[in-house]
C-alpha atoms as a PDB file:
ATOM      1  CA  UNK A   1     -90.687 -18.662  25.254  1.00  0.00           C
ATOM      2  CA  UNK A   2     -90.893 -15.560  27.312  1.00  0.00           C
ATOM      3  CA  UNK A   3     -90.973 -12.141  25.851  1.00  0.00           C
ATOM      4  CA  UNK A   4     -87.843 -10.119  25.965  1.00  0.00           C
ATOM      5  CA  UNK A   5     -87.387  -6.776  27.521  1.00  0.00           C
ATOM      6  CA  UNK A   6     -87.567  -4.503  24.765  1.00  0.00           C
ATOM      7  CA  UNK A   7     -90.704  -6.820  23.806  1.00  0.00           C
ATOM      8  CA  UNK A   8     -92.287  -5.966  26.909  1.00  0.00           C
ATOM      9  CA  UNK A   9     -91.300  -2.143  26.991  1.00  0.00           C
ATOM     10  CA  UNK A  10     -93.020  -1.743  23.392  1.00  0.00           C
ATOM     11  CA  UNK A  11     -96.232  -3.350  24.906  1.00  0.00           C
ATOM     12  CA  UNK A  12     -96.515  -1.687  27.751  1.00  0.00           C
ATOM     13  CA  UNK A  13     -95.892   1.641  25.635  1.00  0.00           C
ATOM     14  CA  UNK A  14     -98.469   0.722  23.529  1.00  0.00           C
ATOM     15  CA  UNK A  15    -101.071  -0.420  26.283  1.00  0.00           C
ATOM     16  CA  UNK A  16    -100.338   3.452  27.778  1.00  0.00           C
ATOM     17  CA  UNK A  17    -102.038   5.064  24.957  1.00  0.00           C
ATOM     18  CA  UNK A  18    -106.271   5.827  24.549  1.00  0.00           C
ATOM     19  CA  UNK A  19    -107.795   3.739  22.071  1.00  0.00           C
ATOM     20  CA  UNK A  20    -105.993   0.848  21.834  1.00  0.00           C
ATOM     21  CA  UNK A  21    -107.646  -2.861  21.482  1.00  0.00           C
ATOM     22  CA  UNK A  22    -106.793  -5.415  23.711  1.00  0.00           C
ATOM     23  CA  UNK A  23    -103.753  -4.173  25.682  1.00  0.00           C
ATOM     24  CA  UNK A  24    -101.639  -4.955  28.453  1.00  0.00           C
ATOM     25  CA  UNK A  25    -101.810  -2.724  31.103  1.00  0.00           C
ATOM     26  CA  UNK A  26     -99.889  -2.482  34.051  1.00  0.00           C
ATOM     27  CA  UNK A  27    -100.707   0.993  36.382  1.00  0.00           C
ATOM     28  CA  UNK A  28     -98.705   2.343  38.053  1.00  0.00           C
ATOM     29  CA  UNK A  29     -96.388   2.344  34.537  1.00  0.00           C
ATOM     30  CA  UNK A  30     -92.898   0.732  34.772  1.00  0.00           C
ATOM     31  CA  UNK A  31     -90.035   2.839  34.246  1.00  0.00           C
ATOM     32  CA  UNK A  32     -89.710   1.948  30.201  1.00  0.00           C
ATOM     33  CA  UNK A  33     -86.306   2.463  29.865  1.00  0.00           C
ATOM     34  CA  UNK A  34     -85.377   0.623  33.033  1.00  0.00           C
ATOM     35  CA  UNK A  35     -87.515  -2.165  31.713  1.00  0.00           C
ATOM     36  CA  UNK A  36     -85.713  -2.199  28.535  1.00  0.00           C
ATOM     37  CA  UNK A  37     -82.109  -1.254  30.151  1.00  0.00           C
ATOM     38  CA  UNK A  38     -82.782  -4.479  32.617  1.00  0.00           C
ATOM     39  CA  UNK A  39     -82.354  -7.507  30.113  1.00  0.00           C
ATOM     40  CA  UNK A  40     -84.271  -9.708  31.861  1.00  0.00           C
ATOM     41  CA  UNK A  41     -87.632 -11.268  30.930  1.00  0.00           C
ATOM     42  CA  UNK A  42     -89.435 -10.267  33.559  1.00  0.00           C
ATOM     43  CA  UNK A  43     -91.611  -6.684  34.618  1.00  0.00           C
ATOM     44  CA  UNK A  44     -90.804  -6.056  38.598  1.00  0.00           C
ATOM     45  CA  UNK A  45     -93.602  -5.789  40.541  1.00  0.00           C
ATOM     46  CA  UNK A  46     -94.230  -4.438  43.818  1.00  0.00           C
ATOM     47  CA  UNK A  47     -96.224  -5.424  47.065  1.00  0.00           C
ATOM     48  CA  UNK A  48     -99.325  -3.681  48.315  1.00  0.00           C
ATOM     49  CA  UNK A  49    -100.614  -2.010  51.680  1.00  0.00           C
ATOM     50  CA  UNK A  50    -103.366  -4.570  52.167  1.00  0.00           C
ATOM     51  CA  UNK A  51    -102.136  -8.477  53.783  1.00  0.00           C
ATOM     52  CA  UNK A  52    -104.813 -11.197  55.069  1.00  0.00           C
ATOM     53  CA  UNK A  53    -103.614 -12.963  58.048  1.00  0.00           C
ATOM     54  CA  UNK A  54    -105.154 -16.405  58.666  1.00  0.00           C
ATOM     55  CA  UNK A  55    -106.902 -16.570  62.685  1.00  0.00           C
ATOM     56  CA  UNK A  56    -105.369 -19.749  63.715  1.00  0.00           C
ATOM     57  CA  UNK A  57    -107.500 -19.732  66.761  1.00  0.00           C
ATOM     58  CA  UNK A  58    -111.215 -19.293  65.172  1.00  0.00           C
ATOM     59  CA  UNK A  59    -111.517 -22.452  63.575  1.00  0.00           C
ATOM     60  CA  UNK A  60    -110.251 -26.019  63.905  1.00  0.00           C
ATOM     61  CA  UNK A  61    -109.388 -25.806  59.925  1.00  0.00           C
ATOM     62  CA  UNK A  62    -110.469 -24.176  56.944  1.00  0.00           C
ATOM     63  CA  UNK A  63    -114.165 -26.093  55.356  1.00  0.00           C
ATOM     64  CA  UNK A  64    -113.821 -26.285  51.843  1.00  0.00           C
ATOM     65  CA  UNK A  65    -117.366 -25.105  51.845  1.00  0.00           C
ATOM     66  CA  UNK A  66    -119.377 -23.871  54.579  1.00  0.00           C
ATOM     67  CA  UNK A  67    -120.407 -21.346  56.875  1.00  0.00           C
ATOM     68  CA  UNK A  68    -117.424 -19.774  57.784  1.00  0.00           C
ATOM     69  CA  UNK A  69    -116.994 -16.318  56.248  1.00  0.00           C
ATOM     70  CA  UNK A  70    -113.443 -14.509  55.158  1.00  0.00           C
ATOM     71  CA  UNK A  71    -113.631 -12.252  58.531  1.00  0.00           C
ATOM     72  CA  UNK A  72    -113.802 -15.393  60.275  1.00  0.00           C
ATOM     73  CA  UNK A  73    -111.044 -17.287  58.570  1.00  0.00           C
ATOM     74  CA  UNK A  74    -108.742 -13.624  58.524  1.00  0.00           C
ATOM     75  CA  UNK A  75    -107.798 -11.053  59.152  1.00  0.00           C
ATOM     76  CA  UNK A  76    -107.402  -7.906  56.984  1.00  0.00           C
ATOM     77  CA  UNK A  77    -104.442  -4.989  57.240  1.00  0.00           C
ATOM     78  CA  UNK A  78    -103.213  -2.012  55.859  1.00  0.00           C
ATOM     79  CA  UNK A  79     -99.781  -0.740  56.144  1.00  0.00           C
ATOM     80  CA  UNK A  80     -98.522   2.186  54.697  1.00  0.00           C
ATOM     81  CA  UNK A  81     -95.584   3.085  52.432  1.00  0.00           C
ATOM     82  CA  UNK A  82     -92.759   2.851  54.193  1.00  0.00           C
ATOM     83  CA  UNK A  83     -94.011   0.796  57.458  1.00  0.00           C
ATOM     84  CA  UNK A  84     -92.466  -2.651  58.414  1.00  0.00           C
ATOM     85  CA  UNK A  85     -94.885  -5.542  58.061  1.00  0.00           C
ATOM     86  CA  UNK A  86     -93.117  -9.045  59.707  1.00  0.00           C
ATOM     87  CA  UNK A  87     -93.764 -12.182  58.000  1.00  0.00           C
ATOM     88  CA  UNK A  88     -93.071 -15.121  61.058  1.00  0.00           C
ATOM     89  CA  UNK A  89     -91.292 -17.917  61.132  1.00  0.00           C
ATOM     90  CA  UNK A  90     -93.680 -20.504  59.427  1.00  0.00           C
ATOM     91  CA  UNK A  91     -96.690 -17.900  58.234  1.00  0.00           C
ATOM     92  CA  UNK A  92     -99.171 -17.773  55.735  1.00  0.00           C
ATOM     93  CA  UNK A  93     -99.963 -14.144  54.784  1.00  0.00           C
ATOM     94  CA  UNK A  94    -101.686 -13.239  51.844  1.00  0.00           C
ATOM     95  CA  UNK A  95    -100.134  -9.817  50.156  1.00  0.00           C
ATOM     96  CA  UNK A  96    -101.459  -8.208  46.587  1.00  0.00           C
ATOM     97  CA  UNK A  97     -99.291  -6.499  44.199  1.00  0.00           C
ATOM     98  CA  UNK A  98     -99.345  -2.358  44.334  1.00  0.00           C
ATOM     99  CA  UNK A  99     -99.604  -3.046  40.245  1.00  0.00           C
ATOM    100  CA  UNK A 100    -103.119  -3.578  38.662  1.00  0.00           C
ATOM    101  CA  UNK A 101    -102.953  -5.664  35.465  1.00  0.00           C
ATOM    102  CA  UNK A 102    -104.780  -5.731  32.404  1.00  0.00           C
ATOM    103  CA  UNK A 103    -103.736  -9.118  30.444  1.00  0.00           C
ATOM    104  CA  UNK A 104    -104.300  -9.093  26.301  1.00  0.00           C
ATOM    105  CA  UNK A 105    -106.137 -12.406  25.132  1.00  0.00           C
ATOM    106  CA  UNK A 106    -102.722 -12.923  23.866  1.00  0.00           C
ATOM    107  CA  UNK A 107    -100.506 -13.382  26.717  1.00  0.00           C
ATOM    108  CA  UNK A 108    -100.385 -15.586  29.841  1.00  0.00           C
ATOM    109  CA  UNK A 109     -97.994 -14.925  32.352  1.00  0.00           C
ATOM    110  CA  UNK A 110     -96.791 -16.368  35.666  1.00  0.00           C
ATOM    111  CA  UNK A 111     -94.933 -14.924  39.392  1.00  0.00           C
ATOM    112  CA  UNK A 112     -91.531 -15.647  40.533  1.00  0.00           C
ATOM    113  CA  UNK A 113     -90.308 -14.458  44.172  1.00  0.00           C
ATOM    114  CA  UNK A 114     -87.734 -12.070  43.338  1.00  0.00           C
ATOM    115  CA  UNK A 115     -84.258 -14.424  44.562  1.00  0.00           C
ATOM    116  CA  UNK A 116     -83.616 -11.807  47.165  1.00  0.00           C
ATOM    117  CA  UNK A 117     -86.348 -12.796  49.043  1.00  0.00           C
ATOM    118  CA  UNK A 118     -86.425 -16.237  48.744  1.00  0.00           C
ATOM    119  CA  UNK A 119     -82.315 -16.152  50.346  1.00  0.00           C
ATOM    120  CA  UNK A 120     -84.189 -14.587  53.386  1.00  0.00           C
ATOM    121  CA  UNK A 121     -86.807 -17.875  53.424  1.00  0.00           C
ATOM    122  CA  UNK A 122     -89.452 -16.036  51.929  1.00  0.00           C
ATOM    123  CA  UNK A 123     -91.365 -17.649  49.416  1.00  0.00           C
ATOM    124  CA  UNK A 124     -93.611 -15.027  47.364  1.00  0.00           C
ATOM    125  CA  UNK A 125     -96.207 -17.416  45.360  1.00  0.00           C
ATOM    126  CA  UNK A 126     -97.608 -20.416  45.338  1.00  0.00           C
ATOM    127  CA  UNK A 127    -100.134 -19.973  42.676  1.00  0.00           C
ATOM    128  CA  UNK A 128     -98.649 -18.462  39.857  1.00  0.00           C
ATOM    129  CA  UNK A 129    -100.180 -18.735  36.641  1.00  0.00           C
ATOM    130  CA  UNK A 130    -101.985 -15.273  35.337  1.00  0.00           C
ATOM    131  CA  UNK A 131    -104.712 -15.710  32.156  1.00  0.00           C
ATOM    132  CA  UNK A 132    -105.344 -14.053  29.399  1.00  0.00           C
ATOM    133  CA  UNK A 133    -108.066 -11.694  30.162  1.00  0.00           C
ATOM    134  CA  UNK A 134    -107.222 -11.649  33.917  1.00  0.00           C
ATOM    135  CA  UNK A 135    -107.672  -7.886  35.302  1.00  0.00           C
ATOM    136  CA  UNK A 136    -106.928  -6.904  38.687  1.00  0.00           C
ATOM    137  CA  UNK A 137    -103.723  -7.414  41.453  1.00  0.00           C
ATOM    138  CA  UNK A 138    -101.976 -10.100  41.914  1.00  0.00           C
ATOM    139  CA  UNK A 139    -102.397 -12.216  45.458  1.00  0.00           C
ATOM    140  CA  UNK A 140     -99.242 -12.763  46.639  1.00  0.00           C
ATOM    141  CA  UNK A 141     -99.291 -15.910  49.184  1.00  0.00           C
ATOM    142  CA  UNK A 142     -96.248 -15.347  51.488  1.00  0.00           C
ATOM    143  CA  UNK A 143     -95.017 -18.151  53.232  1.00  0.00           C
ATOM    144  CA  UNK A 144     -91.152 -18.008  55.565  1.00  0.00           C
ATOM    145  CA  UNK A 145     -89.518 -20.827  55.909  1.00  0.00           C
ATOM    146  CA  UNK A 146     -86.566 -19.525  57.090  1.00  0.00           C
ATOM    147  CA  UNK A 147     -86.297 -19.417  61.291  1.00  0.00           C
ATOM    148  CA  UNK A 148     -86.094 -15.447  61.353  1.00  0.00           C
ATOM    149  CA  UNK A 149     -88.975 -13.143  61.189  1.00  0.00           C
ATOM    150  CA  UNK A 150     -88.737 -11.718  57.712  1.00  0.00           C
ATOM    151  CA  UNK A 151     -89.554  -7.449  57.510  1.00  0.00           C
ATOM    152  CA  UNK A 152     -91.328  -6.869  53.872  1.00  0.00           C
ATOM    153  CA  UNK A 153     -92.537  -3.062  53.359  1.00  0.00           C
ATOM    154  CA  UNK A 154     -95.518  -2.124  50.679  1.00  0.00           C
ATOM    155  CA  UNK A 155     -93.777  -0.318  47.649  1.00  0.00           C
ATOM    156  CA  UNK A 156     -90.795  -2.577  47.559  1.00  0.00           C
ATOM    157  CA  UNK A 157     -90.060  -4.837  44.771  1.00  0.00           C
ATOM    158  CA  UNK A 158     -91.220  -8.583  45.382  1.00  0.00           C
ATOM    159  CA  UNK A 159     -91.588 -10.495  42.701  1.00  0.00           C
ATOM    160  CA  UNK A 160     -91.588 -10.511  38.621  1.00  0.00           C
ATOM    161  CA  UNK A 161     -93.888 -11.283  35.831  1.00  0.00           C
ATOM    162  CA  UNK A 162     -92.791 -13.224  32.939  1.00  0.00           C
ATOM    163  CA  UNK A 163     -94.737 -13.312  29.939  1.00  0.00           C
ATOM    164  CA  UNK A 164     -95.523 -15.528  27.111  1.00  0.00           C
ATOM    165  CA  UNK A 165     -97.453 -15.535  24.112  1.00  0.00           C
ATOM    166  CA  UNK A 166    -100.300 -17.608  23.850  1.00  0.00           C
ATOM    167  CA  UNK A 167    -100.640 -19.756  20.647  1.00  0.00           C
ATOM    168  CA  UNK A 168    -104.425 -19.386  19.594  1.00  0.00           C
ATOM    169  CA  UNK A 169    -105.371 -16.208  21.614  1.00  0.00           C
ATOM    170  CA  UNK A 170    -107.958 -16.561  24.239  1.00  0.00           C
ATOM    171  CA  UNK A 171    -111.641 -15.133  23.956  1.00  0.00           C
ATOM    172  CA  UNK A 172    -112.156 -12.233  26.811  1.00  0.00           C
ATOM    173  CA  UNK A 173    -115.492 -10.731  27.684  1.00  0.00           C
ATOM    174  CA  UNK A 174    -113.546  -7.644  29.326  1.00  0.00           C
ATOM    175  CA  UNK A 175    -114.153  -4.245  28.307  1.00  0.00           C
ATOM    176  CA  UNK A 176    -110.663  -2.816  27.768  1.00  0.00           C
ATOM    177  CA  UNK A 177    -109.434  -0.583  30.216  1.00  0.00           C
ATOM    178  CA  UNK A 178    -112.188  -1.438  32.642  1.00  0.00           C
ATOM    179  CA  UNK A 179    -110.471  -0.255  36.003  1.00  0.00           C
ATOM    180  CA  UNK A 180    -112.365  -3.977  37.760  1.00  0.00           C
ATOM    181  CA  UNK A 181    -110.779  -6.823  39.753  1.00  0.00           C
ATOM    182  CA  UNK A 182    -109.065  -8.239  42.488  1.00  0.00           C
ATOM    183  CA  UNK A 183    -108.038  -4.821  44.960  1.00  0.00           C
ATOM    184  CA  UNK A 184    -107.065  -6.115  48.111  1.00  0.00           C
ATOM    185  CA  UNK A 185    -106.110 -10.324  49.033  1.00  0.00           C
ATOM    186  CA  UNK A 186    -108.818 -12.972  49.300  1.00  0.00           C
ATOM    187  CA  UNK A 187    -108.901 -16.053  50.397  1.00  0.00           C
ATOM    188  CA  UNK A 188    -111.614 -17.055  47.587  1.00  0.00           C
ATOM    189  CA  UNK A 189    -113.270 -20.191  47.264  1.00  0.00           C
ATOM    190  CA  UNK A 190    -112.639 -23.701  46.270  1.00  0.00           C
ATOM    191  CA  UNK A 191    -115.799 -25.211  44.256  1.00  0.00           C
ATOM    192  CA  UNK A 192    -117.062 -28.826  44.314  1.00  0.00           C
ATOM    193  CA  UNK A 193    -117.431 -29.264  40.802  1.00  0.00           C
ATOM    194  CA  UNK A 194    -120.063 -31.891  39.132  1.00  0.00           C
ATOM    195  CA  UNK A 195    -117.196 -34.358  38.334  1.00  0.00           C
ATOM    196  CA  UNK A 196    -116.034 -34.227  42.213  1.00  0.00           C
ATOM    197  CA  UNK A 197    -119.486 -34.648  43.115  1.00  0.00           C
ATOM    198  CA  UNK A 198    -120.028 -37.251  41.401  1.00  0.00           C
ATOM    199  CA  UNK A 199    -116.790 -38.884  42.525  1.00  0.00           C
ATOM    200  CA  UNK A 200    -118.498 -38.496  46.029  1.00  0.00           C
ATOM    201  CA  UNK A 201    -121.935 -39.889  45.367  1.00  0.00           C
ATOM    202  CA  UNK A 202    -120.652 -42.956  43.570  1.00  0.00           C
ATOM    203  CA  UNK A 203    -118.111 -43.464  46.467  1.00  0.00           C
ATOM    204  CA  UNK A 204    -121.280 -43.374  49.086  1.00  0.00           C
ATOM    205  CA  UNK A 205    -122.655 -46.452  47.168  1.00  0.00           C
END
């Protein structure tokens, strides 16, 4: 079940103070009493100045593993406050939330477009779960599937995070408060694990 808006506001109140073990943080602060006024389940959260832009040119298609390098695969901007960045008509940008998130070992939580958007064609995430212990922004992968160029500006509101308890709380090696993680969008990297490799060897025989 998600948590409740006064639920939220108390945690994030709590997280705000020195001292305090295992918290959730969320910087820059929500408005508390707008988070509590709100009713809803979820904590707004805004988009960032930095988007990766796939080079559809460069490369016949993306290697699951490889020697092509992010700056080969993308292409990285910033855009201020306030400045118009265009999503296009079937485009794959990867955004990051202005937010930086601390998650508690007790809490999961996961990203919904904000409904606004997604009645323009814009579809906010595509990978949506967040773990306990994550710390960092959250990659945004915006995709329009509308017809119309779509005009998204950092600072705006863009999606919400819902969050739910976790029933045996997760074990996290991360020092609290630790200012690390995820900045600016990657594209990251998909691993081969043993069992796929294995899957691969014994189909070769």
């Amino acid at each position: 079940m998600a948590l409740k808006s006064d639920q939220v506001a108390k945690l994030l109140m709590v997280g705000a103070q020195q001292g305090v073990e295992d918290p959730l943080v969320v910087v820059p602060t929500p408005d508390l009493d707008d988070v509590r006024k709100s009713g809803e389940a979820g904590i707004d959260l805004r988009l960032g100045s930095w988007f990766l832009v796939l080079r559809q040119a460069r490369l016949s298609h993306i290697p699951i593993k490889g020697s092509a390098s992010e700056a080969q695969l993308a292409k990285s901007h910033f855009v201020p406050f306030g400045s118009p960045f265009y999503v296009h008509p079937q485009d794959f940008v990867l955004g990051i939330t202005l937010e930086w998130l601390r998650m508690p070992s007790d809490l999961m939580g996961y990203v919904v477009g904000k409904s606004s958007w997604g009645r323009r064609g814009l579809i906010i995430a595509t990978a949506t779960g967040v773990h306990p212990g994550y710390a960092g922004c959250l990659t945004l992968e915006l995709t329009n599937v509308g017809k119309l160029p779509v005009e998204v500006q950092p600072g705006l509101r863009i999606c919400q995070l819902f969050l739910h308890r976790v029933e045996r709380p997760a074990s996290s090696t991360r020092a609290p408060g630790s200012f690390g993680g995820l900045r600016k969008p990657r594209i990251g990297e998909v691993r081969v694990d043993e069992f796929a490799a294995m899957l691969s060897r014994a189909d070769e025989t």
